[in-house]
Protein backbone atom coordinates (compact mmCIF):
# COMPACT_ATOMS: atom_id res chain seq x y z
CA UNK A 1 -62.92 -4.92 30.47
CA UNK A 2 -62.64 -1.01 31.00
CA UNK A 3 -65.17 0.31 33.92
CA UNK A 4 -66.12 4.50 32.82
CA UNK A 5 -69.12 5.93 33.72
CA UNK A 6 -70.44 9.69 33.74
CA UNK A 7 -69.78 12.90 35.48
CA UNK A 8 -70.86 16.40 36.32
CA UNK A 9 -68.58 18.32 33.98
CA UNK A 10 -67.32 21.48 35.30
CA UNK A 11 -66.94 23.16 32.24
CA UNK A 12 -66.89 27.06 30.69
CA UNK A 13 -69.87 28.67 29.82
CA UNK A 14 -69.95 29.01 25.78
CA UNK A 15 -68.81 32.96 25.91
CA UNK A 16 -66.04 32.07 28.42
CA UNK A 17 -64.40 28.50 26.54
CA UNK A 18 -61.97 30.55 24.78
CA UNK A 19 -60.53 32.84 27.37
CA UNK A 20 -60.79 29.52 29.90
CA UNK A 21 -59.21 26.82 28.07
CA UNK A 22 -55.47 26.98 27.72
CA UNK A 23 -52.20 24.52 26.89
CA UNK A 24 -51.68 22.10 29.63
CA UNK A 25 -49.05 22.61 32.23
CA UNK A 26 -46.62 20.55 30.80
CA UNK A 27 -45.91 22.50 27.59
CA UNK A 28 -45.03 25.87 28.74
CA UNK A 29 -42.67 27.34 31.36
CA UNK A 30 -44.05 29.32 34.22
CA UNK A 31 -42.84 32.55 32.27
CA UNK A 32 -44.34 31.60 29.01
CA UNK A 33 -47.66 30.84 30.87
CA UNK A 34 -47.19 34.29 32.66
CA UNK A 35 -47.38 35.82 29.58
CA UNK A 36 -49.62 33.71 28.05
CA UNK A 37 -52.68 33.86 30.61
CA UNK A 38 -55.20 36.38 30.30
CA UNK A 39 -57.70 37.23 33.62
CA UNK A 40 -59.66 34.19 32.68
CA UNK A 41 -56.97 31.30 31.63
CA UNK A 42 -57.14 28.64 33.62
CA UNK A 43 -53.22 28.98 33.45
CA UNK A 44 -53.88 30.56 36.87
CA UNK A 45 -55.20 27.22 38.04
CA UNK A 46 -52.84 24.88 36.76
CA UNK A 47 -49.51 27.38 36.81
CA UNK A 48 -50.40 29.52 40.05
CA UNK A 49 -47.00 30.70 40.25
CA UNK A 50 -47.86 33.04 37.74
CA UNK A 51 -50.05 34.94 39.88
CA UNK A 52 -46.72 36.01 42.41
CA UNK A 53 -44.37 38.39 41.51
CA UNK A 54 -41.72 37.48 40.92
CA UNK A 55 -42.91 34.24 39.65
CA UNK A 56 -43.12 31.30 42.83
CA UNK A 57 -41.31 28.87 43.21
CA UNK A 58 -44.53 25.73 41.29
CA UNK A 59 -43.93 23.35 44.22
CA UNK A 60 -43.97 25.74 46.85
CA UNK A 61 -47.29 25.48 49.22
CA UNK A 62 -48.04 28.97 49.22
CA UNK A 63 -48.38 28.50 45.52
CA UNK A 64 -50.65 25.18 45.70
CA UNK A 65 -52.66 27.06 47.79
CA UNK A 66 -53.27 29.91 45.65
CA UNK A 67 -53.92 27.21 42.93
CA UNK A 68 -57.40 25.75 44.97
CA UNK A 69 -58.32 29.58 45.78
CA UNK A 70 -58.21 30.28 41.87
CA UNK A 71 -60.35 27.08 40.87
CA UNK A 72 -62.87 28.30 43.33
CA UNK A 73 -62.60 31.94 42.45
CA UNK A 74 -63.66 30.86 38.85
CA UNK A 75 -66.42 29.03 40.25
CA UNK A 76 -68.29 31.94 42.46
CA UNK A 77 -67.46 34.03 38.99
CA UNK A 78 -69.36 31.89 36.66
CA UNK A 79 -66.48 31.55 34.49
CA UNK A 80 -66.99 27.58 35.17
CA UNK A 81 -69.90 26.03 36.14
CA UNK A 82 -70.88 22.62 37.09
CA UNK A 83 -73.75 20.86 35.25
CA UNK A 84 -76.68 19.55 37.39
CA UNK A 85 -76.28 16.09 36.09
CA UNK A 86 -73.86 13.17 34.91
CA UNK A 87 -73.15 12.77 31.13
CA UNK A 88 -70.65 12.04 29.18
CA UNK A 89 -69.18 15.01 26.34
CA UNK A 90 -67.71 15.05 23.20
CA UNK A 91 -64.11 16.65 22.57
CA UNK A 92 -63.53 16.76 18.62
CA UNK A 93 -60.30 18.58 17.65
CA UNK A 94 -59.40 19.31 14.05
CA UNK A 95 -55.81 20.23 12.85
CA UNK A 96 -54.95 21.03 9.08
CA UNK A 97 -58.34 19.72 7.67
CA UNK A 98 -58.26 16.63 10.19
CA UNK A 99 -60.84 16.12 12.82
CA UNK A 100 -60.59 14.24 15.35
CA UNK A 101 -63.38 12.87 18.10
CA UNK A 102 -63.05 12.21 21.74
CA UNK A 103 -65.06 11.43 24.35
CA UNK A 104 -64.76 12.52 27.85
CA UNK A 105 -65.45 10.03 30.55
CA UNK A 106 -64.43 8.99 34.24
CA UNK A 107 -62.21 6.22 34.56
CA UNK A 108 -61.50 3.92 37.82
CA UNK A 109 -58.22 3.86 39.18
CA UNK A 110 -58.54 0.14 39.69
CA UNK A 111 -58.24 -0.31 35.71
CA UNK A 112 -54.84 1.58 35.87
CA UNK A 113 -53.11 -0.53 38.70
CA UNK A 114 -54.59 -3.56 37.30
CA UNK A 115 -53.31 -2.94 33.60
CA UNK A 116 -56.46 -2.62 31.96
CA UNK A 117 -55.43 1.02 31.26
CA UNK A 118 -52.12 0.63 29.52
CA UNK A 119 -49.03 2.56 29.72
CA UNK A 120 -45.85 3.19 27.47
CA UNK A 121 -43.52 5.06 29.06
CA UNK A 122 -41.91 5.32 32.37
CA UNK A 123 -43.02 7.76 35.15
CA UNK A 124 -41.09 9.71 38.00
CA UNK A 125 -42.21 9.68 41.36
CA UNK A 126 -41.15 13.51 41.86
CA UNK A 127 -43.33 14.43 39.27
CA UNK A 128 -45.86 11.99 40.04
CA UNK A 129 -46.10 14.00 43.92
CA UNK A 130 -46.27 16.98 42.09
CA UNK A 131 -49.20 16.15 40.21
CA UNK A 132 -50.95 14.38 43.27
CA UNK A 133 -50.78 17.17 45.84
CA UNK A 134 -52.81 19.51 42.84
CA UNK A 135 -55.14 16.64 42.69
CA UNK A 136 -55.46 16.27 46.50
CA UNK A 137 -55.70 20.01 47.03
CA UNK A 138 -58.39 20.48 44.53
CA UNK A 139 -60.39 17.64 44.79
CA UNK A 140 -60.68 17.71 41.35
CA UNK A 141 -58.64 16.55 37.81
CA UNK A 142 -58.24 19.79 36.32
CA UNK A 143 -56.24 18.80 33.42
CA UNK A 144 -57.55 15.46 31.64
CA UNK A 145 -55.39 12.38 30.45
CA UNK A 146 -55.51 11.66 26.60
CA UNK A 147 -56.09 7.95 26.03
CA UNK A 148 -57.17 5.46 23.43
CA UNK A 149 -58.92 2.62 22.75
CA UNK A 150 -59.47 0.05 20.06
CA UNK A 151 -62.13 1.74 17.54
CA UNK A 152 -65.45 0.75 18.21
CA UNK A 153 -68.26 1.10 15.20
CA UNK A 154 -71.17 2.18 16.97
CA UNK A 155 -69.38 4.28 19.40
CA UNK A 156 -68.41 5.68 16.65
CA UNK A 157 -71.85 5.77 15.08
CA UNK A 158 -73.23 7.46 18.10
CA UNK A 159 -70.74 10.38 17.93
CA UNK A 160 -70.92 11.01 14.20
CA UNK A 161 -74.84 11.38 15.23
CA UNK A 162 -74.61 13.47 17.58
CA UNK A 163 -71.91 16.14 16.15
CA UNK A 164 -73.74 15.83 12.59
CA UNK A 165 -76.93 16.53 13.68
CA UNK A 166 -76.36 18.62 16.63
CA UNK A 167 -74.78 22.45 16.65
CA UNK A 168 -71.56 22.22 19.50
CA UNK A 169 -72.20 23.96 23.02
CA UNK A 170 -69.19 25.74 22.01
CA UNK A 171 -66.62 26.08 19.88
CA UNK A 172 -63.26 27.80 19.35
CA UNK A 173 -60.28 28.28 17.25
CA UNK A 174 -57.07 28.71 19.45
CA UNK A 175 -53.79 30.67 18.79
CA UNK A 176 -52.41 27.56 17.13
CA UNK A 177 -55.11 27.70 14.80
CA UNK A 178 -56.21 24.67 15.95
CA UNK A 179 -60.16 24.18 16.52
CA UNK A 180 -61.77 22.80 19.60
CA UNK A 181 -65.64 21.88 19.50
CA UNK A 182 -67.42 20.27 22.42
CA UNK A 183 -71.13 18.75 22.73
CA UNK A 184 -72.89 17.54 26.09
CA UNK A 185 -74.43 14.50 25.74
CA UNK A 186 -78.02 14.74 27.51
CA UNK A 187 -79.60 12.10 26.85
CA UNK A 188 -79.65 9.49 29.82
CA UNK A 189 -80.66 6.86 26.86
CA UNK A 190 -77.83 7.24 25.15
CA UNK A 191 -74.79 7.72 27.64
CA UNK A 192 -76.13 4.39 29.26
CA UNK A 193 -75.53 2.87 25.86
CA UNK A 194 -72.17 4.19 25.60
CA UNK A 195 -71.19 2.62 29.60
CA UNK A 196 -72.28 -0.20 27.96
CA UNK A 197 -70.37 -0.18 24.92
CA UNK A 198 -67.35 0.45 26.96
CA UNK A 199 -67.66 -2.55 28.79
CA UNK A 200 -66.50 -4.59 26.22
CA UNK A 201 -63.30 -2.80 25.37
CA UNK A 202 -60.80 -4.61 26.91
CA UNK A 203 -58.24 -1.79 27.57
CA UNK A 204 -57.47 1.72 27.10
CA UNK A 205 -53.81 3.23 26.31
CA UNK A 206 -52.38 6.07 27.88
CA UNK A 207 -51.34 8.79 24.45
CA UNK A 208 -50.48 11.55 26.35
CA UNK A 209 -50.06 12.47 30.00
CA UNK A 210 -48.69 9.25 31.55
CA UNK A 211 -47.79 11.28 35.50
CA UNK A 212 -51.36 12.48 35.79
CA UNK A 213 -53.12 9.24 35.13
CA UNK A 214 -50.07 7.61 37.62
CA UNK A 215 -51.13 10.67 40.26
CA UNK A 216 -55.18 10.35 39.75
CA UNK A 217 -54.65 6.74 40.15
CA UNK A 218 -52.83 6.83 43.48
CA UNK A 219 -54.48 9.46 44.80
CA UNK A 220 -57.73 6.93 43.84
CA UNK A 221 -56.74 4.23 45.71
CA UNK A 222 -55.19 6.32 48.58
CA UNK A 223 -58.22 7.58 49.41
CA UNK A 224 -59.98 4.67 48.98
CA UNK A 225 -57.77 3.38 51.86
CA UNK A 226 -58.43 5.95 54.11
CA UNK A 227 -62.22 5.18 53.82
CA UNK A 228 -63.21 2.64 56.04
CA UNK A 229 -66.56 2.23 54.31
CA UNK A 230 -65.02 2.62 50.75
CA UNK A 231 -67.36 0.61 47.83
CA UNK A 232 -65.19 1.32 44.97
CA UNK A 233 -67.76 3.41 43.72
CA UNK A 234 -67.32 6.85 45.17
CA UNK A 235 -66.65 9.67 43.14
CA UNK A 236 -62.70 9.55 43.86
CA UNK A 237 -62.48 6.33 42.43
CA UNK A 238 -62.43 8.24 39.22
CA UNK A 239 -60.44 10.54 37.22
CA UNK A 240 -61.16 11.89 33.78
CA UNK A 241 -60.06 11.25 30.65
CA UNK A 242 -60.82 12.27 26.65
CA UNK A 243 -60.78 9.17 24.66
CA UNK A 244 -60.17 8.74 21.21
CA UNK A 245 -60.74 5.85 18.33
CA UNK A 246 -56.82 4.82 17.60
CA UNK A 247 -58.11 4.77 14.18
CA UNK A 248 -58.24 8.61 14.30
CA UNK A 249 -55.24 9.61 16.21
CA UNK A 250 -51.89 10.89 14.35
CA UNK A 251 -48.64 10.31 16.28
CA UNK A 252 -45.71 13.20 14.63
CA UNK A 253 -42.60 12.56 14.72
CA UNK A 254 -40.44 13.56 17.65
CA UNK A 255 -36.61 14.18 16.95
CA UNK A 256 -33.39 14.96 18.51
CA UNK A 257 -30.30 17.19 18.45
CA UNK A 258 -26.75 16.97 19.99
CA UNK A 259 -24.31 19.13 20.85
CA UNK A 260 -21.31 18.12 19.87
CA UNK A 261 -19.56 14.84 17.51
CA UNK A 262 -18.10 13.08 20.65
CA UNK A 263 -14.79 14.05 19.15
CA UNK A 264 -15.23 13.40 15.46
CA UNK A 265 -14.71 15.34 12.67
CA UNK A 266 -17.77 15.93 10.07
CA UNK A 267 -16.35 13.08 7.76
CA UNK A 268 -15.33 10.90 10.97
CA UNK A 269 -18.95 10.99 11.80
CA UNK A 270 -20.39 10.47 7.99
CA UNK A 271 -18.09 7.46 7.96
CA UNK A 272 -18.63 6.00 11.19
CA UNK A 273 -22.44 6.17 9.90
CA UNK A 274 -21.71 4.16 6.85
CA UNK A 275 -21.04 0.90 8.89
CA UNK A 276 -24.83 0.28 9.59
CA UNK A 277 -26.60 2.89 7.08
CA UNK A 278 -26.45 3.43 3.60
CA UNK A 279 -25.57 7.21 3.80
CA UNK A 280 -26.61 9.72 0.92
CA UNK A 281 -25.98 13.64 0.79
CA UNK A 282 -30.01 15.13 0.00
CA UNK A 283 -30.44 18.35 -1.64
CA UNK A 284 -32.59 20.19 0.20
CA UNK A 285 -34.43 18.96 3.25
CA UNK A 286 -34.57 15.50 4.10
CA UNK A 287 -38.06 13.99 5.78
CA UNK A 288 -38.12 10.50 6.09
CA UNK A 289 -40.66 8.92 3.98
CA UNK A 290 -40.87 5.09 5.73
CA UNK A 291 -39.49 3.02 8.64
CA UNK A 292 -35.73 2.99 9.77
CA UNK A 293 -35.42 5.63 7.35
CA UNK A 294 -33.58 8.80 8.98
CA UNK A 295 -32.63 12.35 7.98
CA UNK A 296 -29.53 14.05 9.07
CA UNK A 297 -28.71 17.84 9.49
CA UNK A 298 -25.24 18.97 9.84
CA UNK A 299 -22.79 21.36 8.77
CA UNK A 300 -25.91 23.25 6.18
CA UNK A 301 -26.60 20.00 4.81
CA UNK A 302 -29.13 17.22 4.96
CA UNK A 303 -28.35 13.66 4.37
CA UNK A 304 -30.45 10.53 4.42
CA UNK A 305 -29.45 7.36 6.23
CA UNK A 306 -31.37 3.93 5.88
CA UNK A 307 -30.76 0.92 8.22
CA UNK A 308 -28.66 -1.86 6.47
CA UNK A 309 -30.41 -5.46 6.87
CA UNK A 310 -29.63 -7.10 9.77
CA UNK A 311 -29.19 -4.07 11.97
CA UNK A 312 -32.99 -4.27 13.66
CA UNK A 313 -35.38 -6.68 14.79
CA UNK A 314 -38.26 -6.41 13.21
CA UNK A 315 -39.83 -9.16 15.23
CA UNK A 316 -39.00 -7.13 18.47
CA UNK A 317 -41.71 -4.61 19.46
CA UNK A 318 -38.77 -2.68 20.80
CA UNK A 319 -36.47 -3.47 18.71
CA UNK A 320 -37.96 -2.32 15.59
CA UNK A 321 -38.76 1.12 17.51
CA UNK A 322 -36.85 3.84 14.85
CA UNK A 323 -35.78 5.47 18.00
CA UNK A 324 -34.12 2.29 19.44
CA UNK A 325 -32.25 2.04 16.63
CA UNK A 326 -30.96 5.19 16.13
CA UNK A 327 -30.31 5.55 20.19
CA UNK A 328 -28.16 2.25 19.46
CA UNK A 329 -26.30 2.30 17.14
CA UNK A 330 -25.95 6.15 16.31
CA UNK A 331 -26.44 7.96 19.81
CA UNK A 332 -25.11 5.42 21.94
CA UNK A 333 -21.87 3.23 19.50
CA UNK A 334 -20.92 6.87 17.90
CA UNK A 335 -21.67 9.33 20.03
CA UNK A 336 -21.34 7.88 23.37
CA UNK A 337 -24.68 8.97 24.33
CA UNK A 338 -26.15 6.30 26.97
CA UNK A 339 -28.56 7.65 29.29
CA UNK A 340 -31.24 9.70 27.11
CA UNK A 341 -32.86 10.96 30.21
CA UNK A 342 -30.18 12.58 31.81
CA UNK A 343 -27.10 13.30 29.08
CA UNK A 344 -27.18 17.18 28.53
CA UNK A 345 -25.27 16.58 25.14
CA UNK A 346 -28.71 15.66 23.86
CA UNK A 347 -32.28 17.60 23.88
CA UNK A 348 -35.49 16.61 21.98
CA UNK A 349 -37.92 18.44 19.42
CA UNK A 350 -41.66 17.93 18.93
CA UNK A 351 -42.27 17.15 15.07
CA UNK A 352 -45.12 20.12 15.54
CA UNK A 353 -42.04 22.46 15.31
CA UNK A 354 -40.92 21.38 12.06
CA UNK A 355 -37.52 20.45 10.48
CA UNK A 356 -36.77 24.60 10.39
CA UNK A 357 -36.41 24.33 14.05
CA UNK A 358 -33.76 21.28 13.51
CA UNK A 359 -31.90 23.27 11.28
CA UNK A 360 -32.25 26.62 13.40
CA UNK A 361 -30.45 24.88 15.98
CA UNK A 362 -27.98 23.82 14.14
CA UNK A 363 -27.29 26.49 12.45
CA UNK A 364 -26.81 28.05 15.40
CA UNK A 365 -23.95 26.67 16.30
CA UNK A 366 -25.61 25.68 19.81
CA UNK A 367 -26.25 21.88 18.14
CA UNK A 368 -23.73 19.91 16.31
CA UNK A 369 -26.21 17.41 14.46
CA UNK A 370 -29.88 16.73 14.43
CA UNK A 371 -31.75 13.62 13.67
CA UNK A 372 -34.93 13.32 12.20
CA UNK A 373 -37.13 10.41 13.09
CA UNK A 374 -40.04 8.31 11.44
CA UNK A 375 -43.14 8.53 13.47
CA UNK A 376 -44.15 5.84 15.52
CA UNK A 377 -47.68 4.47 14.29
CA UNK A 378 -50.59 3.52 17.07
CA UNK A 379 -49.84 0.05 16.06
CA UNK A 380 -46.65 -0.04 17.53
CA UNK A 381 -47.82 1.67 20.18
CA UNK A 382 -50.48 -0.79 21.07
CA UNK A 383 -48.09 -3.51 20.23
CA UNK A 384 -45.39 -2.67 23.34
CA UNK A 385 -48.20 -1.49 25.50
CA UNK A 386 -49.86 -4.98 25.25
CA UNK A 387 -46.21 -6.61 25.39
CA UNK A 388 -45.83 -4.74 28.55
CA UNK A 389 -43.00 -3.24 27.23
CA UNK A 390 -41.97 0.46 27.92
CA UNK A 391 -40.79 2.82 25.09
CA UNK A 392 -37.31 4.36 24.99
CA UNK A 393 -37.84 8.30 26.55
CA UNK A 394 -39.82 11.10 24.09
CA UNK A 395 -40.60 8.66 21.97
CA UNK A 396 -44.25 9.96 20.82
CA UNK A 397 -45.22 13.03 20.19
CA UNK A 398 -49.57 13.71 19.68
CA UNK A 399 -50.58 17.23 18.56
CA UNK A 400 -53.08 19.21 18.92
CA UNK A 401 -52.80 18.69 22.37
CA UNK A 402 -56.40 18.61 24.53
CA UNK A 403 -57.23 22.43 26.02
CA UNK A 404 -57.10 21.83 29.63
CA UNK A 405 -60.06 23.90 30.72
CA UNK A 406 -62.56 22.51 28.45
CA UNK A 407 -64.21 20.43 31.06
CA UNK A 408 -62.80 19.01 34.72
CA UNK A 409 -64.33 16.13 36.92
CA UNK A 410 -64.54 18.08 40.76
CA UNK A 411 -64.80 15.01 43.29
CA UNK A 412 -65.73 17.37 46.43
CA UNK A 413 -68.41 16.56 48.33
């Protein structure tokens, strides 16, 4: 079973959440962020290269410096604060009429190198350093991890209590248009409840943000190492986290585009298609409507493909993966794309974008084709994380993303 417990949150004060939180590091270059951040952002925490001019080079010590003299700049300026005592908070996003409810907690490292905390993708180690030398340096997880966990009734009864009954400690509506609202949980009564509830869940997933949970994690045990009186219950065991009911979360659909045919003419292509997909011209745009169901852009027109019988596994957690099957027998038999990771030919497209963006591209002329995928559902999520299995690269897609900024676990002494 999962171990959480509570934390001192270091969050904004209500006039400040706004101007604080931002879009994590991951989704924006250092020039968008540069652009982006206003004086308060944390951008400056999590991107300091923004604050040199030019713009730093984001692994460059100078700049992880200025990173742990920003989070402590925003500290003696009020524009975070620490609370005076451990509790957990509520993180409830909402996203074209859909709300959904989080709950931010610590998590032990122990649960992640044990597999209790359960992972779908690969990591890299050079961006696993990167992420553990901002964790080292701050003594803190600035940015939390977005996991999930098998729905619980009275967790979730507790929740719809609390953000029913209670106004939020503050609330915003960023850029996006996307709305963030965020409670504290003060009552010592009911946050032990919740530590108890949570020790029955057998395991939590990893949604989004698979390099920090691998950094927190190491940087966990690595200090527990270095402590020659370590309990496993010191403050760095733990790292923080927003976790959601999977019965809440949405996964969009994340799809591709390549550059060129591999050689093949527009009909060489269409045909080659035809020997594993029954192949249809669409007018208008094409978004698939069920499983190993696929649109196609190219050339100004959209076509729909659906997988012939016999051409998945259904019976295969992997194998039934849309992705998979498109990777094999479309990117990989036609195209001669092999390696998704590192093949330039091919680049990838958050469903958040739309299927304007797949024919922008194409359009363009700087993409040959795009593909349009069928979102992956938790299920299958849950199904290859509990398989052990790892999911073929940009795979899932979760919007709206968590506001980093909101609240941070500080581990300092």
């Amino acid at each position: 079973m999962v171990k959480i417990r509570t934390f001192r949150g270091v969050c904004p004060p209500p006039q400040y959440a706004k101007e604080v939180a931002s879009r994590p590091y991951d989704v924006l270059n250092s020039q968008e962020a540069k652009e982006e951040a206003g004086e308060k952002s944390l951008l400056h925490i999590i991107k300091p290269e923004i604050d040199f001019d030019p713009i730093a080079d984001e692994h460059s010590e100078a700049v992880y410096r200025k990173g742990v003299e920003n989070f402590r700049e925003w500290l003696r300026r009020g524009w975070l604060v620490q609370d005076d005592k451990p509790m957990y908070y509520i993180y409830a996003q909402t996203m074209e009429g859909r709300t959904q409810y989080g709950l931010a907690v610590c998590c032990h490292y122990e649960d992640y190198l044990e597999g209790r905390i359960k992972k779908h993708e690969l990591t890299r180690p050079d961006k696993e350093e990167d992420r553990m030398i901002h964790v080292r340096n701050q003594k803190a997880n600035i940015e939390p991890v977005f996991f999930s966990y098998p729905a619980v009734d009275e967790i979730d009864g507790i929740v719809a209590g609390i953000t029913g009954s209670t106004p939020p400690d503050f609330e915003f509506t960023a850029a996006d248009g996307f709305g963030h609202s965020f409670w504290k949980i003060t009552d010592d009564a009911v946050n032990g409840r919740l530590t108890e509830l949570f020790d029955r869940v057998p395991a939590l997933y990893v949604a989004d943000g698979h390099h920090r949970t691998a950094a927190a994690a190491r940087v966990g045990q690595e200090l527990a190492s270095a402590n020659p009186a370590h309990t496993g219950e010191e403050e760095y065991c733990y790292f923080l986290a927003v976790v959601f009911p999977d019965d809440q979360l949405k996964i969009i659909d994340y799809n591709r585009v390549v550059k060129d045919l591999n050689g093949l003419t527009k009909e060489q292509f269409l045909g080659a298609l035809e020997k594993n997909f029954t192949v249809r011209p669409e007018e208008g745009t094409f978004k698939p409507d069920a499983l190993h169901t696929f649109g196609v852009y190219i050339d100004g027109r959209w076509y729909s493909l659906r997988a012939k019988e016999g051409t998945y596994d259904d019976g295969d957690p992997i194998g039934v993966l849309d992705v998979t099957i498109l990777s094999n027998l479309v990117l990989d038999e036609i195209l001669g794309i092999k390696d998704l990771r590192r093949d330039k030919r091919i680049d990838f497209v958050g469903g958040i974008r739309g299927l304007g963006e797949l024919e922008r591209r194409v359009d363009s002329g700087e993409m040959a084709v795009a593909f349009a995928l069928y979102p992956v559902s938790m299920q299958q999520l849950i199904d290859i994380a509990d398989t052990g299995n790892i999911m073929p690269p940009k795979t899932t897609w979760f919007e709206p993303k968590l506001r980093s900024g909101v609240v941070i676990h500080s581990f300092a002494e």
